[in-house]
N, C-alpha and C. Protein backbone atom coordinates (compact mmCIF):
# COMPACT_ATOMS: atom_id res chain seq x y z
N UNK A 1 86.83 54.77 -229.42
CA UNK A 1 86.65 56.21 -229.50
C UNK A 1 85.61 56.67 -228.48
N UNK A 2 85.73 58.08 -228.19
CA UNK A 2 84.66 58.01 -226.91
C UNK A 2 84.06 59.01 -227.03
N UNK A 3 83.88 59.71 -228.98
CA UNK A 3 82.89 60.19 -229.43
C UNK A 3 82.96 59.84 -230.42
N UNK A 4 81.90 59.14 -230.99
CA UNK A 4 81.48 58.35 -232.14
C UNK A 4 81.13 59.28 -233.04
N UNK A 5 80.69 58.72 -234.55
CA UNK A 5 79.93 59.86 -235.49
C UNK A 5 78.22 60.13 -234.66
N UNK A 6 77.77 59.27 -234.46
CA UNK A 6 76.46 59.41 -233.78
C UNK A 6 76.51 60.62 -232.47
N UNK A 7 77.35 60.52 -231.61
CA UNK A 7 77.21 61.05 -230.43
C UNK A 7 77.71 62.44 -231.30
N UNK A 8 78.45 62.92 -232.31
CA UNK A 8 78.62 63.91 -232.81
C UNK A 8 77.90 64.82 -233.53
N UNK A 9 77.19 63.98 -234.40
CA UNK A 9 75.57 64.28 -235.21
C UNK A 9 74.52 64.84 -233.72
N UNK A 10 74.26 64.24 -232.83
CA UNK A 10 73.90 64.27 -231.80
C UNK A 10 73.71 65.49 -230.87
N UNK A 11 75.24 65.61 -230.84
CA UNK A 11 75.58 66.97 -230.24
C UNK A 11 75.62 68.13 -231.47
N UNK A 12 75.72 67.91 -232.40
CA UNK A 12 75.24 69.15 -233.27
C UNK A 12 74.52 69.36 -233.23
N UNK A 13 73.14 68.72 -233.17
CA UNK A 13 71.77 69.12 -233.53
C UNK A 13 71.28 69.53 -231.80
N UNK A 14 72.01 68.91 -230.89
CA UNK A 14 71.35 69.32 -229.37
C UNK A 14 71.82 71.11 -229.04
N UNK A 15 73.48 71.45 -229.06
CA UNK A 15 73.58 72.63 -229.14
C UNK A 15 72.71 73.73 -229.58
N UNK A 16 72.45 73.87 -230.92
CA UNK A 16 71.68 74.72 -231.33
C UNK A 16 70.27 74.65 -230.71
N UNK A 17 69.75 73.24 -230.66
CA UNK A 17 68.48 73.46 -230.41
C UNK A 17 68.48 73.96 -229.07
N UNK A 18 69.44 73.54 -227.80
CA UNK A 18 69.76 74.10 -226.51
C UNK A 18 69.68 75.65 -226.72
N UNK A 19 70.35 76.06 -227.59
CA UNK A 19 70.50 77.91 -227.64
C UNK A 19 69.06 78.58 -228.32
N UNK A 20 68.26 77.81 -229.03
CA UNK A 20 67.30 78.31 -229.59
C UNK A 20 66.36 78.10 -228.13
N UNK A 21 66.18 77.28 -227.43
CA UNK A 21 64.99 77.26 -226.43
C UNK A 21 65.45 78.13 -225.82
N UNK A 22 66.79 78.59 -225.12
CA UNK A 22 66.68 79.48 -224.06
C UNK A 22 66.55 80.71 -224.76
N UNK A 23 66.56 81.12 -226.27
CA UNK A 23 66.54 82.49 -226.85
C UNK A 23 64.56 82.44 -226.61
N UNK A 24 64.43 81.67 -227.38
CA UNK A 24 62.59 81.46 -226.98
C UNK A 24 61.97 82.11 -225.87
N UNK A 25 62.60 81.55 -224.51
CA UNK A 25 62.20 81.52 -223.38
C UNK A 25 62.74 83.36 -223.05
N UNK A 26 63.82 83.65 -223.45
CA UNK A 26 63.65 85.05 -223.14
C UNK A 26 63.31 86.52 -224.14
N UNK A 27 63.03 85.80 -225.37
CA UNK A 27 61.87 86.62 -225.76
C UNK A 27 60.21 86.38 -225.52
N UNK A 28 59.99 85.62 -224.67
CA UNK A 28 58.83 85.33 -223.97
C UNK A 28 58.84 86.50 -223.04
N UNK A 29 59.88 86.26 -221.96
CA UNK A 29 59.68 86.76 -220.93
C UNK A 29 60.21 88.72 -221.26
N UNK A 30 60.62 88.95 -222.41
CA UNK A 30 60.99 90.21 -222.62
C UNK A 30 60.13 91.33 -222.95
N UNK A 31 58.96 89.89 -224.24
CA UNK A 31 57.82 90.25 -224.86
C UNK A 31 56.76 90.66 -223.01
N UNK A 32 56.94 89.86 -222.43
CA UNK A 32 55.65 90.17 -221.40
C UNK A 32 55.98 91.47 -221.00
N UNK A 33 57.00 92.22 -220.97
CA UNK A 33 56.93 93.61 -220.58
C UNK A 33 56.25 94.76 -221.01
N UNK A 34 56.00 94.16 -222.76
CA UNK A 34 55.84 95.14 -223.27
C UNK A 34 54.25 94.75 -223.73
N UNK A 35 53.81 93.83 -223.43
CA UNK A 35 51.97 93.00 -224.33
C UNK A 35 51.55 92.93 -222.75
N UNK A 36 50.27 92.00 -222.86
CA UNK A 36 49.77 91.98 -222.00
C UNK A 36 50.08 90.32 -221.70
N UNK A 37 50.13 89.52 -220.42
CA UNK A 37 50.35 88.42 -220.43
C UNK A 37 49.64 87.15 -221.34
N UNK A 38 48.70 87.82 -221.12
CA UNK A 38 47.29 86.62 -221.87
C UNK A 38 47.53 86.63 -223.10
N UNK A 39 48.22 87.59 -223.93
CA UNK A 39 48.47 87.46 -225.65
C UNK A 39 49.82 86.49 -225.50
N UNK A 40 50.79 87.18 -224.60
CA UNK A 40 52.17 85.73 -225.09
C UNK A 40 51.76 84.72 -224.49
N UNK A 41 51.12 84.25 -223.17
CA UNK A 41 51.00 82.80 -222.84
C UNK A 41 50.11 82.23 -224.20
N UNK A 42 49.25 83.15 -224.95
CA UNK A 42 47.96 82.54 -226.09
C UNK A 42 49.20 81.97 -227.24
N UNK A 43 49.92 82.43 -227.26
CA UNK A 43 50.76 82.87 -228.88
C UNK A 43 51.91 81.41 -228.09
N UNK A 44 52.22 81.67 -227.08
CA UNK A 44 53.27 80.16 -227.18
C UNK A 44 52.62 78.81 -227.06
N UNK A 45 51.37 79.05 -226.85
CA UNK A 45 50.55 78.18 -227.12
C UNK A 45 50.63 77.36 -228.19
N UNK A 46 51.09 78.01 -229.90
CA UNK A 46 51.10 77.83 -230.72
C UNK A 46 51.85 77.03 -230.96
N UNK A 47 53.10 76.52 -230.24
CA UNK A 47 53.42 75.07 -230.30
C UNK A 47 52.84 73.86 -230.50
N UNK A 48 51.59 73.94 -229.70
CA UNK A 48 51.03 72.74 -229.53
C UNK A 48 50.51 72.08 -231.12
N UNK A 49 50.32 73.51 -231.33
CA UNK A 49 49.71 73.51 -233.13
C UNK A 49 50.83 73.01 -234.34
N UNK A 50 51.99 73.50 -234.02
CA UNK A 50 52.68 73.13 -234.71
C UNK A 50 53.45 71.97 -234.83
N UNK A 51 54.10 71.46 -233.34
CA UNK A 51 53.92 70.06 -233.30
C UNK A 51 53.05 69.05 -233.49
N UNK A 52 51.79 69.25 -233.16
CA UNK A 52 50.98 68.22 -233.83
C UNK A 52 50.63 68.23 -235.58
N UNK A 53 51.21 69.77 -236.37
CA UNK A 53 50.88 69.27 -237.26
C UNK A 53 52.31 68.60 -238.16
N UNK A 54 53.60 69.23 -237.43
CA UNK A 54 54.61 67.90 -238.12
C UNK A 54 54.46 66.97 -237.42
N UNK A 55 53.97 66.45 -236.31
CA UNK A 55 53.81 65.20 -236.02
C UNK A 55 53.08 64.48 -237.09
N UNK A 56 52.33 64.74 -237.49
CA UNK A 56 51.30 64.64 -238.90
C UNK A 56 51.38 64.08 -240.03
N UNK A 57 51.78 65.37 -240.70
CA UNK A 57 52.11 65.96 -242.12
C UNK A 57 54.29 65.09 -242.01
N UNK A 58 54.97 65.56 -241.67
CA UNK A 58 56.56 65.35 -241.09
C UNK A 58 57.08 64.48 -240.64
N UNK A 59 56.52 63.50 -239.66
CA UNK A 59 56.70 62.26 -238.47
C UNK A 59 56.05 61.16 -238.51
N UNK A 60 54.82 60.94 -239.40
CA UNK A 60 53.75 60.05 -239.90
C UNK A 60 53.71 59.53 -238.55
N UNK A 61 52.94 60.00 -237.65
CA UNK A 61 52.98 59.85 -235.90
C UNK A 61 51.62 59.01 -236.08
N UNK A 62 51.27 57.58 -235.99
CA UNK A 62 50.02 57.22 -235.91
C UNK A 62 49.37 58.04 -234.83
N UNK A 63 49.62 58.28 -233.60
CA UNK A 63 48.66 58.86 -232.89
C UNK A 63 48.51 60.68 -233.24
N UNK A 64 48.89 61.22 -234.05
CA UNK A 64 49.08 62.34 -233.96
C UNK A 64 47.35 62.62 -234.54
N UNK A 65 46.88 61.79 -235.08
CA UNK A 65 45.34 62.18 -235.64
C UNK A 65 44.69 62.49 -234.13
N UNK A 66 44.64 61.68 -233.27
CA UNK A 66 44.19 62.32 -231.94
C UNK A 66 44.31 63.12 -231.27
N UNK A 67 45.30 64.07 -232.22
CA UNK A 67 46.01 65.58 -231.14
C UNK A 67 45.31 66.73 -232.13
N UNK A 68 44.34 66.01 -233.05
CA UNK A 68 44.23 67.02 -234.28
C UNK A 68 43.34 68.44 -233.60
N UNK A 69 42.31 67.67 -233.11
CA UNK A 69 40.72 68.20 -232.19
C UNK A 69 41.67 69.05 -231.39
N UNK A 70 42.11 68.39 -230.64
CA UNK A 70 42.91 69.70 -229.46
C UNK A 70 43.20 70.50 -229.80
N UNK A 71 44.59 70.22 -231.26
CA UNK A 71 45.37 71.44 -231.21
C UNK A 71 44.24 72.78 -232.05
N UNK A 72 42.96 72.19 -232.92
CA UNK A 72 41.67 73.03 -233.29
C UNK A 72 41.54 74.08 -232.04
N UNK A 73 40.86 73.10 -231.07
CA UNK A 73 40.51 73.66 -229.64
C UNK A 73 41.52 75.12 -229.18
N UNK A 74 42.63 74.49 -229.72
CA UNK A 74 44.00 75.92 -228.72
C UNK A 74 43.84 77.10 -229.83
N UNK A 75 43.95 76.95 -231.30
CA UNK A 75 43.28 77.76 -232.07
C UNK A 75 42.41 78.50 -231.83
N UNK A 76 41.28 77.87 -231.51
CA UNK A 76 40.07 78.84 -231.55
C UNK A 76 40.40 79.40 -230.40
N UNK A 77 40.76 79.05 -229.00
CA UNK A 77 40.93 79.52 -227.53
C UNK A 77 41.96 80.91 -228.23
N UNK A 78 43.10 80.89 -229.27
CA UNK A 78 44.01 81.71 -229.23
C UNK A 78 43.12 83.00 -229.92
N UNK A 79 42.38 82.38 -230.67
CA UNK A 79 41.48 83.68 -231.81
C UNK A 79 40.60 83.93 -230.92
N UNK A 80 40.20 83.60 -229.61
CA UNK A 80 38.79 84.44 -229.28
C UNK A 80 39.64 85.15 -228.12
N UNK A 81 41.06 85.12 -227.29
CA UNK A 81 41.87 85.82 -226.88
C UNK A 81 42.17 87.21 -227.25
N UNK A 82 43.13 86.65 -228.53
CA UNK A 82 43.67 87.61 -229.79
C UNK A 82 42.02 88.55 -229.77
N UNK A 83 41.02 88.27 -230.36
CA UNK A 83 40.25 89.06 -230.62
C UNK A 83 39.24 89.47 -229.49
N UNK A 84 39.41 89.30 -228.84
CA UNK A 84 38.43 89.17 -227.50
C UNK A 84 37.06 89.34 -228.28
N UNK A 85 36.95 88.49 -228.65
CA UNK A 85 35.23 87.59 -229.22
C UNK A 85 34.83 87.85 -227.90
């Protein structure tokens, strides 16, 4: 066969996630028309936060305890942005 159940599971889960990044990427770039740049580059930032915490909590990622400090770090960088502290 020259699509297996795997390569099918595979491609289900790649499609969508394919259509969700490029929807991402142009409400990024739709949002910058209307904010100022420095709030959406701060706010997609928020990845970093969220992957490291299912890396975590979701993925039992041994190294993910070392991404903990950082993704703190992009936090506070996003709240003194957001609020101009």
């Amino acid at each position: 066969k020259l699509l297996s159940n795997l390569n099918i599971k595979i491609i289900s889960w790649g499609i969508p996630a394919g259509i969700l990044a490029i929807l991402s990427y142009g409400i990024v770039v739709w949002s910058m028309q209307y904010l100022e740049i420095a709030y959406v580059s701060s706010i997609r930032e928020t990845s970093i936060v969220l992957a490291t915490l299912m890396g975590f909590f979701i993925l039992d990622e041994k190294k993910a305890r070392g991404r903990i400090l950082p993704a703190v770090l992009v936090v506070i960088g996003i709240t003194i942005v957001y609020f101009q502290i």
